[in-house]
C-alpha atoms as a PDB file:
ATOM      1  CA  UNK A   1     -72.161-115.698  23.658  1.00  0.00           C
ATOM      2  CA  UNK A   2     -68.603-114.999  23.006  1.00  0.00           C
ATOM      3  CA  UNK A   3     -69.227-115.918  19.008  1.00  0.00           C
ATOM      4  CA  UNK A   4     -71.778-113.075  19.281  1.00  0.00           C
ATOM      5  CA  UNK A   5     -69.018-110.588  20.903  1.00  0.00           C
ATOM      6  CA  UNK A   6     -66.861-111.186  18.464  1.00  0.00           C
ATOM      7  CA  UNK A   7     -69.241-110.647  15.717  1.00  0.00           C
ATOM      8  CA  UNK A   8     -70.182-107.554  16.906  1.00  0.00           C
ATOM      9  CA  UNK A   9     -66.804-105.879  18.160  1.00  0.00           C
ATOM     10  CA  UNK A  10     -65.594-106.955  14.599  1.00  0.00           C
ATOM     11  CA  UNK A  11     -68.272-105.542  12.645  1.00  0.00           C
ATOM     12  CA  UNK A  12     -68.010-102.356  14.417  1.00  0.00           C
ATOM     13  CA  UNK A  13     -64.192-102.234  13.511  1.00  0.00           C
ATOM     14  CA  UNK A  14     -65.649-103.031  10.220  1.00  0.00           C
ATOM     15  CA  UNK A  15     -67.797-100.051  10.234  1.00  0.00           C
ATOM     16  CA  UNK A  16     -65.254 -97.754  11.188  1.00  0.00           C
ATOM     17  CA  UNK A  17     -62.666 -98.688   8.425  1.00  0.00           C
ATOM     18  CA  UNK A  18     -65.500 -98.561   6.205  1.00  0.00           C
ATOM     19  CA  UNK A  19     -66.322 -95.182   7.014  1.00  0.00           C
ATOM     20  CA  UNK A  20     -62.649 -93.945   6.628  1.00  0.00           C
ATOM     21  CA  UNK A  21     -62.428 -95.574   3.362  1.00  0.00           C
ATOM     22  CA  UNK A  22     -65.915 -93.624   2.529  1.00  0.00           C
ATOM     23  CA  UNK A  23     -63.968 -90.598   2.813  1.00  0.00           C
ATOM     24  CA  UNK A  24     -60.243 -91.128   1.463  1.00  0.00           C
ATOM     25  CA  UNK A  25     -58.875 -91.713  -2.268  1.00  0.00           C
ATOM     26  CA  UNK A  26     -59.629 -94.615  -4.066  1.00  0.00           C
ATOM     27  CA  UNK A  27     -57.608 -93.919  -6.982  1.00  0.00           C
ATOM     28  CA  UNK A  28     -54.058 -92.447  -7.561  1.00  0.00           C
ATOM     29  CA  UNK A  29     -52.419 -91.305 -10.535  1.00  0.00           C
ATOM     30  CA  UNK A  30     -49.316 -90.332 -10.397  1.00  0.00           C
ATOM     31  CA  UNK A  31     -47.135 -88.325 -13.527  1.00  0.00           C
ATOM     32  CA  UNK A  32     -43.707 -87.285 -13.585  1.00  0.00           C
ATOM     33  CA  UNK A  33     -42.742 -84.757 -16.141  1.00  0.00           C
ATOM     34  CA  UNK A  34     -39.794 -84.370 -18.033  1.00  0.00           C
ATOM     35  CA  UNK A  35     -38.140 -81.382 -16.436  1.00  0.00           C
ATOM     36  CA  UNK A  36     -38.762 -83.422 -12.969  1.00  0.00           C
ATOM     37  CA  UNK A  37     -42.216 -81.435 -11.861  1.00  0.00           C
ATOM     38  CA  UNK A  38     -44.476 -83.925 -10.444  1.00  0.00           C
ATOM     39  CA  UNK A  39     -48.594 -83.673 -10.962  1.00  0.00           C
ATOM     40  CA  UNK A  40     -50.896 -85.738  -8.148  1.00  0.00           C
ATOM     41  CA  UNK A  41     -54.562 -86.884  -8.739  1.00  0.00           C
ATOM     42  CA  UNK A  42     -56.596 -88.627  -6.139  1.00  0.00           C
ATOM     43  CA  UNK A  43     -60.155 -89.607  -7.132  1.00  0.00           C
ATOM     44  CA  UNK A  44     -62.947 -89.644  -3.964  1.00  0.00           C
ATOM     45  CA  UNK A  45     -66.120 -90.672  -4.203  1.00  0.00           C
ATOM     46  CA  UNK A  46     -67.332 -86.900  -4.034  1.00  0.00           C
ATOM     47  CA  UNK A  47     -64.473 -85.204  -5.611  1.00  0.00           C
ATOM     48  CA  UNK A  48     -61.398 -84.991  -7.992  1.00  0.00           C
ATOM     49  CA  UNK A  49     -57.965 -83.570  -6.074  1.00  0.00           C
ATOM     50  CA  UNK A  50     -55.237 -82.686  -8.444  1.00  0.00           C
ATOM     51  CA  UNK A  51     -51.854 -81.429  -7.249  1.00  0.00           C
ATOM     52  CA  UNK A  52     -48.568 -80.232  -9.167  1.00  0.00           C
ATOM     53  CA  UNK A  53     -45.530 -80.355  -6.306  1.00  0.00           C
ATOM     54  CA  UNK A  54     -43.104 -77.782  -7.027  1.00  0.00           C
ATOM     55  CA  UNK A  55     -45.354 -75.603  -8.079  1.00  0.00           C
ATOM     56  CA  UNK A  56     -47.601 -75.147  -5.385  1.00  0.00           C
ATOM     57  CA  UNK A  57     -51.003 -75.987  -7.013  1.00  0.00           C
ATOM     58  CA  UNK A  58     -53.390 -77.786  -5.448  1.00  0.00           C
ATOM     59  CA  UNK A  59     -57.215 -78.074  -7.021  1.00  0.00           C
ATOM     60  CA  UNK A  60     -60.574 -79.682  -5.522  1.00  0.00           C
ATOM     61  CA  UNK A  61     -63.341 -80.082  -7.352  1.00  0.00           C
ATOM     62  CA  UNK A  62     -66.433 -82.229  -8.064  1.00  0.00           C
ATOM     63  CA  UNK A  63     -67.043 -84.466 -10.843  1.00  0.00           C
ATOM     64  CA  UNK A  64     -69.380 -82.193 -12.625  1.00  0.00           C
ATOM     65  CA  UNK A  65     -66.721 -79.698 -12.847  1.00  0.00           C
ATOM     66  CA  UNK A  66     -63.896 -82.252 -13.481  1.00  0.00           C
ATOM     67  CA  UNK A  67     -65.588 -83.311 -17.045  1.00  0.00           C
ATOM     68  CA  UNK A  68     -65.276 -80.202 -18.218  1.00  0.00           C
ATOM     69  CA  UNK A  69     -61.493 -80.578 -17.785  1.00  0.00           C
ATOM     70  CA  UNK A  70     -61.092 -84.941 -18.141  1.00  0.00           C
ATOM     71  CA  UNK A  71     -60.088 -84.392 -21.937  1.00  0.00           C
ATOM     72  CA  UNK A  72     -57.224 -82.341 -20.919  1.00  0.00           C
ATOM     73  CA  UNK A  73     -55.716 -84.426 -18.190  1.00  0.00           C
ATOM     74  CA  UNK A  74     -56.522 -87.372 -20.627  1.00  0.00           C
ATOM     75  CA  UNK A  75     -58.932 -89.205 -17.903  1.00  0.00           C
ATOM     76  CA  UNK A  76     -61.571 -91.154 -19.559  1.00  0.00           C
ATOM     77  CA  UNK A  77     -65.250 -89.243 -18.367  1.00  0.00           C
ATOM     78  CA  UNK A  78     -67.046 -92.508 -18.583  1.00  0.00           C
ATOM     79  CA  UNK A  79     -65.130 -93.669 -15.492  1.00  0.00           C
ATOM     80  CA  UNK A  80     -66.760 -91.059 -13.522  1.00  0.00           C
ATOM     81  CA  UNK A  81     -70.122 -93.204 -13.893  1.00  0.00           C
ATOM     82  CA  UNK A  82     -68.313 -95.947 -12.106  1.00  0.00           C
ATOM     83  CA  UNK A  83     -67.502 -93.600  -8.932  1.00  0.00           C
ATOM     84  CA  UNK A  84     -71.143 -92.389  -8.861  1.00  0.00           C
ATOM     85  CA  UNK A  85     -72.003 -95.725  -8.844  1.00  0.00           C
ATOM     86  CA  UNK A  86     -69.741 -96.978  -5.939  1.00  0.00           C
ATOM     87  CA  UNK A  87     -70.995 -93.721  -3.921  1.00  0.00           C
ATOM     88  CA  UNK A  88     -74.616 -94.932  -3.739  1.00  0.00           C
ATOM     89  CA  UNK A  89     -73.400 -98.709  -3.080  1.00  0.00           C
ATOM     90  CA  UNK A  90     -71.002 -97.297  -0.248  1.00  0.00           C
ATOM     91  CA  UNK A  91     -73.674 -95.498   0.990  1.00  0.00           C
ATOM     92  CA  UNK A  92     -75.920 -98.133   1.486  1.00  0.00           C
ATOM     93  CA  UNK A  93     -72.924-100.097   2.886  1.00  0.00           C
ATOM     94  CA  UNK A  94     -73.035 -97.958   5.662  1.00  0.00           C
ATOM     95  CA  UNK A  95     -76.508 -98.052   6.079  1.00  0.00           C
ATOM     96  CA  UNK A  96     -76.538-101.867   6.773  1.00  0.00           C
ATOM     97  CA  UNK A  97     -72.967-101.882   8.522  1.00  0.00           C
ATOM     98  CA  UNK A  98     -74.975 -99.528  11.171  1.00  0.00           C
ATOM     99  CA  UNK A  99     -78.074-101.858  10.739  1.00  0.00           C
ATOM    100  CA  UNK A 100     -75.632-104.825  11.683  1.00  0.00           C
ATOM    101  CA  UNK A 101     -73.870-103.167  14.422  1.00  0.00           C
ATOM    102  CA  UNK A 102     -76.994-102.393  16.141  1.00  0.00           C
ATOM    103  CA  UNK A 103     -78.882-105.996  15.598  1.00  0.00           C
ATOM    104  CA  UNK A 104     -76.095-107.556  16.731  1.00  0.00           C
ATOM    105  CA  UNK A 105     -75.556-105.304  19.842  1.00  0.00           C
ATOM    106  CA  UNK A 106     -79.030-106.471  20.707  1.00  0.00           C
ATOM    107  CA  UNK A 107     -78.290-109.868  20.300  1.00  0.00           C
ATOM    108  CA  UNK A 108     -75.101-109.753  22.979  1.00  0.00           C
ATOM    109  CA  UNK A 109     -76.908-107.501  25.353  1.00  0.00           C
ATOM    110  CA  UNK A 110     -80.226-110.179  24.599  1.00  0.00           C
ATOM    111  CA  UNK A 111     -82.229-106.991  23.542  1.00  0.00           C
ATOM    112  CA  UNK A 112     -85.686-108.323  22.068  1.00  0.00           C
ATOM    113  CA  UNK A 113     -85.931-111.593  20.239  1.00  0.00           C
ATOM    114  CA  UNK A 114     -82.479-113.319  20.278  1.00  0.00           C
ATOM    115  CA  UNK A 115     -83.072-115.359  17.079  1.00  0.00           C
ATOM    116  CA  UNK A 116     -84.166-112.611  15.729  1.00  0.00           C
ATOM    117  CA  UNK A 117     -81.528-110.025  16.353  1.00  0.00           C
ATOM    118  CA  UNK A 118     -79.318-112.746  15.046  1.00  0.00           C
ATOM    119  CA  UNK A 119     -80.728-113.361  11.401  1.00  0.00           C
ATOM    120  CA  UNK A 120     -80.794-109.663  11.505  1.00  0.00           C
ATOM    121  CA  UNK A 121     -77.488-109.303  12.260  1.00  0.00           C
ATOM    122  CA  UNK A 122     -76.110-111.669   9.877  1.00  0.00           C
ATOM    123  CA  UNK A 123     -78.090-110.805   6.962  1.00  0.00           C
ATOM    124  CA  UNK A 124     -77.069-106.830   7.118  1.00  0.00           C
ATOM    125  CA  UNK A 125     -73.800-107.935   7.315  1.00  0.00           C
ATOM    126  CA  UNK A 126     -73.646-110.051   4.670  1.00  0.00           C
ATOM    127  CA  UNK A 127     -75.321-107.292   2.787  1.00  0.00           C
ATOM    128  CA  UNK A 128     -72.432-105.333   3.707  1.00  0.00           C
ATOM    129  CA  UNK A 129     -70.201-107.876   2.387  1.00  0.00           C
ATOM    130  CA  UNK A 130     -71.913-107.475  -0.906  1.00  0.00           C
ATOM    131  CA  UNK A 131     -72.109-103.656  -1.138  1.00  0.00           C
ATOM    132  CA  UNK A 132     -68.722-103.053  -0.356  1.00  0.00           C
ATOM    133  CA  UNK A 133     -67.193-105.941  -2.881  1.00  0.00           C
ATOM    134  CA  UNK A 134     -69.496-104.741  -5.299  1.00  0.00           C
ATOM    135  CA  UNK A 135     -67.633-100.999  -6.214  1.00  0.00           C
ATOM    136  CA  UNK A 136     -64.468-102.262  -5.249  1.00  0.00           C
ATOM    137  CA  UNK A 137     -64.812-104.803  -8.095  1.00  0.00           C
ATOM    138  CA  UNK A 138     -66.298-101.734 -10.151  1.00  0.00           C
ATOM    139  CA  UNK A 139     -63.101-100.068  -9.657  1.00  0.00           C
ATOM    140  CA  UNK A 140     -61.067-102.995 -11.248  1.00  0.00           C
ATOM    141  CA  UNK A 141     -62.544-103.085 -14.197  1.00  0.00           C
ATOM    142  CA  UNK A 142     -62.473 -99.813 -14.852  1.00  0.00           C
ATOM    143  CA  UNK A 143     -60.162 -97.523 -17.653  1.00  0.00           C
ATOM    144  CA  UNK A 144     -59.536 -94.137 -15.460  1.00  0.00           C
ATOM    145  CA  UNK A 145     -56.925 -92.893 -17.629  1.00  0.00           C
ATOM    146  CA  UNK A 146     -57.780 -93.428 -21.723  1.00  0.00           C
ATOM    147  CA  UNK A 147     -55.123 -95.421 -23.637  1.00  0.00           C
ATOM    148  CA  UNK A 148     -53.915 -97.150 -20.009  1.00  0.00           C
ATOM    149  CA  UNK A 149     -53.527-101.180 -19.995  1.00  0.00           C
ATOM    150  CA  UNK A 150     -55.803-101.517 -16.660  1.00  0.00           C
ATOM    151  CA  UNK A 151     -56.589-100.889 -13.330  1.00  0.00           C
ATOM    152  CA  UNK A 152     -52.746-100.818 -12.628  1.00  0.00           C
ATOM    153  CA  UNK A 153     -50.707 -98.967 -15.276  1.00  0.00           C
ATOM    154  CA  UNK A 154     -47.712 -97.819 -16.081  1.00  0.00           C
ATOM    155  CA  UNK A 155     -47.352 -95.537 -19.438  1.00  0.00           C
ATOM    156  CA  UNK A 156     -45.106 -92.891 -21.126  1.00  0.00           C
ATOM    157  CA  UNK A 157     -45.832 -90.147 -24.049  1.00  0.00           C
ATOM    158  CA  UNK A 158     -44.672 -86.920 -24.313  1.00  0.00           C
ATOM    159  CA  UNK A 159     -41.614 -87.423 -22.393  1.00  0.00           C
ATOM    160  CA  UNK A 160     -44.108 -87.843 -19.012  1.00  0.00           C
ATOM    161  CA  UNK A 161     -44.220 -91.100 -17.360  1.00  0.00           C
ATOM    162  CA  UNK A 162     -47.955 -91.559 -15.775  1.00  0.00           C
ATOM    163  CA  UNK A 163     -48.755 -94.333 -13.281  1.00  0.00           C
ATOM    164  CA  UNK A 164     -52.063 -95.253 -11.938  1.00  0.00           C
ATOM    165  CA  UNK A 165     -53.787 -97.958  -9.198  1.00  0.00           C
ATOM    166  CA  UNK A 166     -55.739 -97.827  -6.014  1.00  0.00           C
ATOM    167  CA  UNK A 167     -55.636 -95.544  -3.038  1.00  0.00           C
ATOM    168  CA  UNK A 168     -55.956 -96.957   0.110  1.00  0.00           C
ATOM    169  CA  UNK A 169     -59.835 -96.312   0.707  1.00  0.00           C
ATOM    170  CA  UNK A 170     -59.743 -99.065  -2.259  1.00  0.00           C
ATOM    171  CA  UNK A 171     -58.084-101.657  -0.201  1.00  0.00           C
ATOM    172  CA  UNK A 172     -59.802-100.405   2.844  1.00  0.00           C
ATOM    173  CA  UNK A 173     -63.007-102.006   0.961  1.00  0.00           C
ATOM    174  CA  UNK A 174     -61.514-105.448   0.627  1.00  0.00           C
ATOM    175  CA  UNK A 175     -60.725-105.498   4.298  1.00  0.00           C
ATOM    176  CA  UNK A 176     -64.234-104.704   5.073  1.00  0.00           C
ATOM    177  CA  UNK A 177     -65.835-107.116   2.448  1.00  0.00           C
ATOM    178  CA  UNK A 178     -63.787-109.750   4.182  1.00  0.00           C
ATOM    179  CA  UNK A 179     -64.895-108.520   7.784  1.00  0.00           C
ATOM    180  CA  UNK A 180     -68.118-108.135   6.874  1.00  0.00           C
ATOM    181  CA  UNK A 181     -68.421-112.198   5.941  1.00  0.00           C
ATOM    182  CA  UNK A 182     -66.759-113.567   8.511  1.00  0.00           C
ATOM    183  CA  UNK A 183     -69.219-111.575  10.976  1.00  0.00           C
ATOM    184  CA  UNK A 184     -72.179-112.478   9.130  1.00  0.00           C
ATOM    185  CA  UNK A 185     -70.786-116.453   9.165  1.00  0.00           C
ATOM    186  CA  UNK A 186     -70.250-116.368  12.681  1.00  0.00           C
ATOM    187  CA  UNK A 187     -73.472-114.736  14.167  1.00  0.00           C
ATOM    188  CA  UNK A 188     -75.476-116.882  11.866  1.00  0.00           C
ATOM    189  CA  UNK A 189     -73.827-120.016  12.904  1.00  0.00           C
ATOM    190  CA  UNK A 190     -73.675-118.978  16.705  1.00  0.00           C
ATOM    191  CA  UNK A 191     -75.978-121.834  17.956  1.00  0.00           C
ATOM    192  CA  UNK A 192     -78.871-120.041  21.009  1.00  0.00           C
ATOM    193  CA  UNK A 193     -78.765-122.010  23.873  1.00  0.00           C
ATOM    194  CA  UNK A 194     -82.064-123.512  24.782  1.00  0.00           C
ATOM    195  CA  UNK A 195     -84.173-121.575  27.493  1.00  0.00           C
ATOM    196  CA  UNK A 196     -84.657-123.420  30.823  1.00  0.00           C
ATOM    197  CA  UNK A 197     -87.767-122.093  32.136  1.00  0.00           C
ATOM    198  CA  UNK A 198     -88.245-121.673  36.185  1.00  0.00           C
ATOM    199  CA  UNK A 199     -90.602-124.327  36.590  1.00  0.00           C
ATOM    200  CA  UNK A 200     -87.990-126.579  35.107  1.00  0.00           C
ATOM    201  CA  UNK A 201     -85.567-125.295  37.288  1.00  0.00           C
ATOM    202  CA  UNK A 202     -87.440-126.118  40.498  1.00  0.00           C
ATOM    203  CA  UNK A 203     -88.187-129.362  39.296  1.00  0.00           C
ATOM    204  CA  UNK A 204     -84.649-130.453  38.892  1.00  0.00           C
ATOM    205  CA  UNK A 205     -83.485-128.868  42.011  1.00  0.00           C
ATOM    206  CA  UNK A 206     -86.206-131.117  43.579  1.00  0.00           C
ATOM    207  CA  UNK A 207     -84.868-134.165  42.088  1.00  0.00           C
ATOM    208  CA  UNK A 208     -81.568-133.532  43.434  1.00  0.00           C
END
């Protein structure tokens, strides 16, 4: 049973980084203008944060109101499909890093069918595995700012230098893809020990 504990206690750190990184920036961008002022843009999953330091400016706002203003911060709009898209598959991460947690809480505490509980388990988390690699890879391939070289970037014009790669709810992802497998592989392959039934129990203390 200790396979099983550590399944579950890790998938429930799982679903608590996973949760954080639901909430926090996956993308920074980062420019640094020539008389020094310094402008701030963290990309959610639910909104757009821009901030100037120096200036004390700070601006949320969704991504329906951050089109109207992408062509002026240079941000490429068709990389706001790509965050819708990793919304809905983080969502659903959630969903079956709960499912998992709870299947495999069963399984330790031998609530219902053990086998059960166990295939359960694994496959949520596995699905978990896949729904959180899934936007993070998303993310990669994606052009936030137009005219950059890639997910990481580095790029001047206009005298501003502009910088761009992941925040940490980004990385966060990765940590919980990799969680999420390793759970899944060791509840699945957590052998049940066979069931000794009282009768046989009486018989062998008998034969002793």
């Amino acid at each position: 049973m200790r396979k099983g504990i550590v399944a579950f206690a890790g998938m429930l750190g799982g679903l608590v980084l996973l949760f954080i990184g639901f909430l926090g920036p996956w993308y920074a961008i980062d420019a640094t203008g020539i008389l020094g002022a310094d402008y701030h843009a963290r990309l959610f999953l639910t909104k757009m944060e821009l901030q100037a330091q120096g200036q004390n400016i700070f601006v949320s706002m969704g991504y329906a109101d951050a089109k109207t203003n992408a062509q002026n911060m240079n941000m490429n709009v068709e990389s706001f499909t790509t965050i819708d898209t990793a919304f809905y598959l983080t969502l659903f991460a959630l969903f079956t890093a709960v499912l998992a947690v709870l299947f495999m809480a069963a399984f330790v505490f031998e609530k219902g069918a053990s086998k059960t509980m166990k295939r359960a388990g694994g496959g949520c988390a596995f699905l978990t595995f896949l729904l959180t690699l899934l936007p993070a890879l998303y993310f990669m391939n994606t052009e936030f700012v137009e005219n950059s070289s890639g997910f990481w970037f580095s790029l001047s014009f206009f005298g501003m230098t502009v910088t761009g790669g992941p925040g940490y709810a980004w990385f966060l992802m990765i940590i919980v893809a990799g969680i999420s497998v390793i759970c899944a592989a060791v509840i699945l392959l957590k052998k049940i020990p066979p069931v000794i039934s009282s009768v046989e129990k009486d018989v062998s203390s008998v034969n002793e």
